[in-house]
Protein backbone atom coordinates (compact mmCIF):
# COMPACT_ATOMS: atom_id res chain seq x y z
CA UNK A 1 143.51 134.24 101.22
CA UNK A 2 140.91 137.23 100.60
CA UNK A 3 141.70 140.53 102.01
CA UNK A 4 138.92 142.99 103.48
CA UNK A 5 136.88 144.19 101.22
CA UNK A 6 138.07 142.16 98.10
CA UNK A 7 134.81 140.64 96.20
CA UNK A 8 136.80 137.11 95.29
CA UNK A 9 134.38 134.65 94.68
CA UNK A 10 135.08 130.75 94.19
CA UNK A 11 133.89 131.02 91.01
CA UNK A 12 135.10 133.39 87.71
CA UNK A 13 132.09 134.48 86.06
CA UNK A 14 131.96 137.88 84.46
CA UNK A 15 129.04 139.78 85.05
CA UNK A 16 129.26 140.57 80.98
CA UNK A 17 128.71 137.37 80.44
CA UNK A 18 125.41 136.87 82.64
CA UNK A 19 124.40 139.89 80.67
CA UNK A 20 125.43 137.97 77.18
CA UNK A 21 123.03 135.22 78.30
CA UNK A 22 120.24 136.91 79.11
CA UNK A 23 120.30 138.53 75.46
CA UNK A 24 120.24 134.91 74.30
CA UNK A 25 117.62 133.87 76.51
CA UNK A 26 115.83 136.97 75.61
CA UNK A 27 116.18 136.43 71.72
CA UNK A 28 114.79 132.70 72.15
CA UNK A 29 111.70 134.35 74.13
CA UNK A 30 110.34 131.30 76.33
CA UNK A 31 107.34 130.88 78.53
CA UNK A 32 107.24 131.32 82.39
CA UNK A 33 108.47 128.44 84.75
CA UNK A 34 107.39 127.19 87.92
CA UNK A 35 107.99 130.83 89.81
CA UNK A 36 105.28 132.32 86.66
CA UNK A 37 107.76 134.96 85.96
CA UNK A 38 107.97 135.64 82.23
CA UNK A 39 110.68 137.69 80.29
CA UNK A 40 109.21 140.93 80.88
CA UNK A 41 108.73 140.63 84.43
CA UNK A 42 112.21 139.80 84.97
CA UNK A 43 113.05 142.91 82.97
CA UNK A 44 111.18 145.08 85.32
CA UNK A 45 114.49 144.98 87.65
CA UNK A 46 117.06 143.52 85.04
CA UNK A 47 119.80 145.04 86.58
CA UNK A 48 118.79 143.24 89.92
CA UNK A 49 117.82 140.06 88.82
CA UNK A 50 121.23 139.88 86.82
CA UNK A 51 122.89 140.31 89.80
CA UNK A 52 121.42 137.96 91.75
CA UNK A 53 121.98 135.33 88.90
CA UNK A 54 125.63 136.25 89.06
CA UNK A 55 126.33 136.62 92.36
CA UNK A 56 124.64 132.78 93.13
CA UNK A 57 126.89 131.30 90.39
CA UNK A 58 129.92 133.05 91.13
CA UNK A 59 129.62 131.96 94.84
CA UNK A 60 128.50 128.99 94.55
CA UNK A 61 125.61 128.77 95.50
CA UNK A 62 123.22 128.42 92.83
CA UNK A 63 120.57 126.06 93.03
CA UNK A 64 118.16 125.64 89.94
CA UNK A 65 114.34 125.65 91.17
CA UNK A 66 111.77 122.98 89.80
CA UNK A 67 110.56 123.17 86.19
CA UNK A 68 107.23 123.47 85.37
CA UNK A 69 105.69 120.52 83.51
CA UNK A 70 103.93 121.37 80.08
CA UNK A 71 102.34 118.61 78.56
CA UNK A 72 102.33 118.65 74.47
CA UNK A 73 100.64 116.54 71.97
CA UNK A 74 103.10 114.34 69.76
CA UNK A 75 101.80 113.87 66.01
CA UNK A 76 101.59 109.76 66.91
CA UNK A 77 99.71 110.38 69.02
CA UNK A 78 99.62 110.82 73.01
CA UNK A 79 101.44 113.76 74.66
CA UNK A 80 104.95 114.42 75.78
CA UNK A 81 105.82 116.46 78.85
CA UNK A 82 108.25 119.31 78.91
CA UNK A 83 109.98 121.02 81.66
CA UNK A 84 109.81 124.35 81.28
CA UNK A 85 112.85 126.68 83.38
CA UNK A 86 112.18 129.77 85.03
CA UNK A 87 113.81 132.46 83.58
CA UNK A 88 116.71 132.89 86.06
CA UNK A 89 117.51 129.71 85.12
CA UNK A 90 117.61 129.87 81.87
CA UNK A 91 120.03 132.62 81.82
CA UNK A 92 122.47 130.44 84.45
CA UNK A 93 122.25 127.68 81.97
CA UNK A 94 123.05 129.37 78.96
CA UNK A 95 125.68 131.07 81.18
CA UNK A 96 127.82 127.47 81.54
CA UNK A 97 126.56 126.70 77.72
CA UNK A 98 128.55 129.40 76.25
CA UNK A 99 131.45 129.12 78.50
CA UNK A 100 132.07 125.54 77.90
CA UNK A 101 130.70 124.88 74.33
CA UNK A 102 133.78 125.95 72.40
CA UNK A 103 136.21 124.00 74.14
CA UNK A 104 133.58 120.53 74.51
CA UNK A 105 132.42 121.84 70.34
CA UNK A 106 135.99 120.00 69.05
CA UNK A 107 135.21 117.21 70.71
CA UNK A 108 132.47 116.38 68.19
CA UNK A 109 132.00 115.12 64.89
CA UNK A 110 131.48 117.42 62.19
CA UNK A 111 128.00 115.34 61.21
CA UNK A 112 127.16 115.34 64.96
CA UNK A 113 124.05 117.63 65.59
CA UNK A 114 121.66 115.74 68.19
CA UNK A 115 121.50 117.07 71.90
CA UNK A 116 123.98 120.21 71.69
């Protein structure tokens, strides 16, 4: 049971560590998704938009928006599609990537590289 004024939230996740994935997202750069909202327009209002990232995810009520399809040529030929995230939730994403990876990373082989 919360108390008045107490910010519990179902969900632990530190505000440092929103901030810790936005400097990854930031450092992989990335193009817009769906919403058209690239890197530097979500720095305009970091602070803000950090926030609301952490605030959805630590209450539970995060919901990831479509992806924006990005067709690419393959080198056989044809095209491949791509969904490109926005932003936002790219940074949620990496959020749950670097909280779980080093407890699911022992789980692998040591020769095991594909989809991680």
């Amino acid at each position: 049971m919360t108390s008045i004024g107490t910010t519990d939230k179902p969900f632990r996740i530190e505000k440092r560590q929103v901030y810790e994935a936005y400097k990854a997202v930031k450092a992989n750069q990335g193009a817009a998704g769906v919403d058209g909202q690239t890197l530097e327009m979500f720095e305009k209002d970091l602070a803000g938009n950090l926030y609301k990232v952490w605030n959805r995810m630590s209450s539970g009520t995060y919901f990831p928006p479509p992806v924006r399809a990005v067709s690419i040529p393959k080198k056989s030929g044809g095209e491949r599609v791509l969904g490109v995230p926005t932003v936002s939730d790219r940074i949620a994403q990496m959020v749950i990537k670097q909280m779980i990876e080093p407890d699911l990373d022992s789980l692998f082989l040591p020769d095991s590289y594909g989809y991680r």
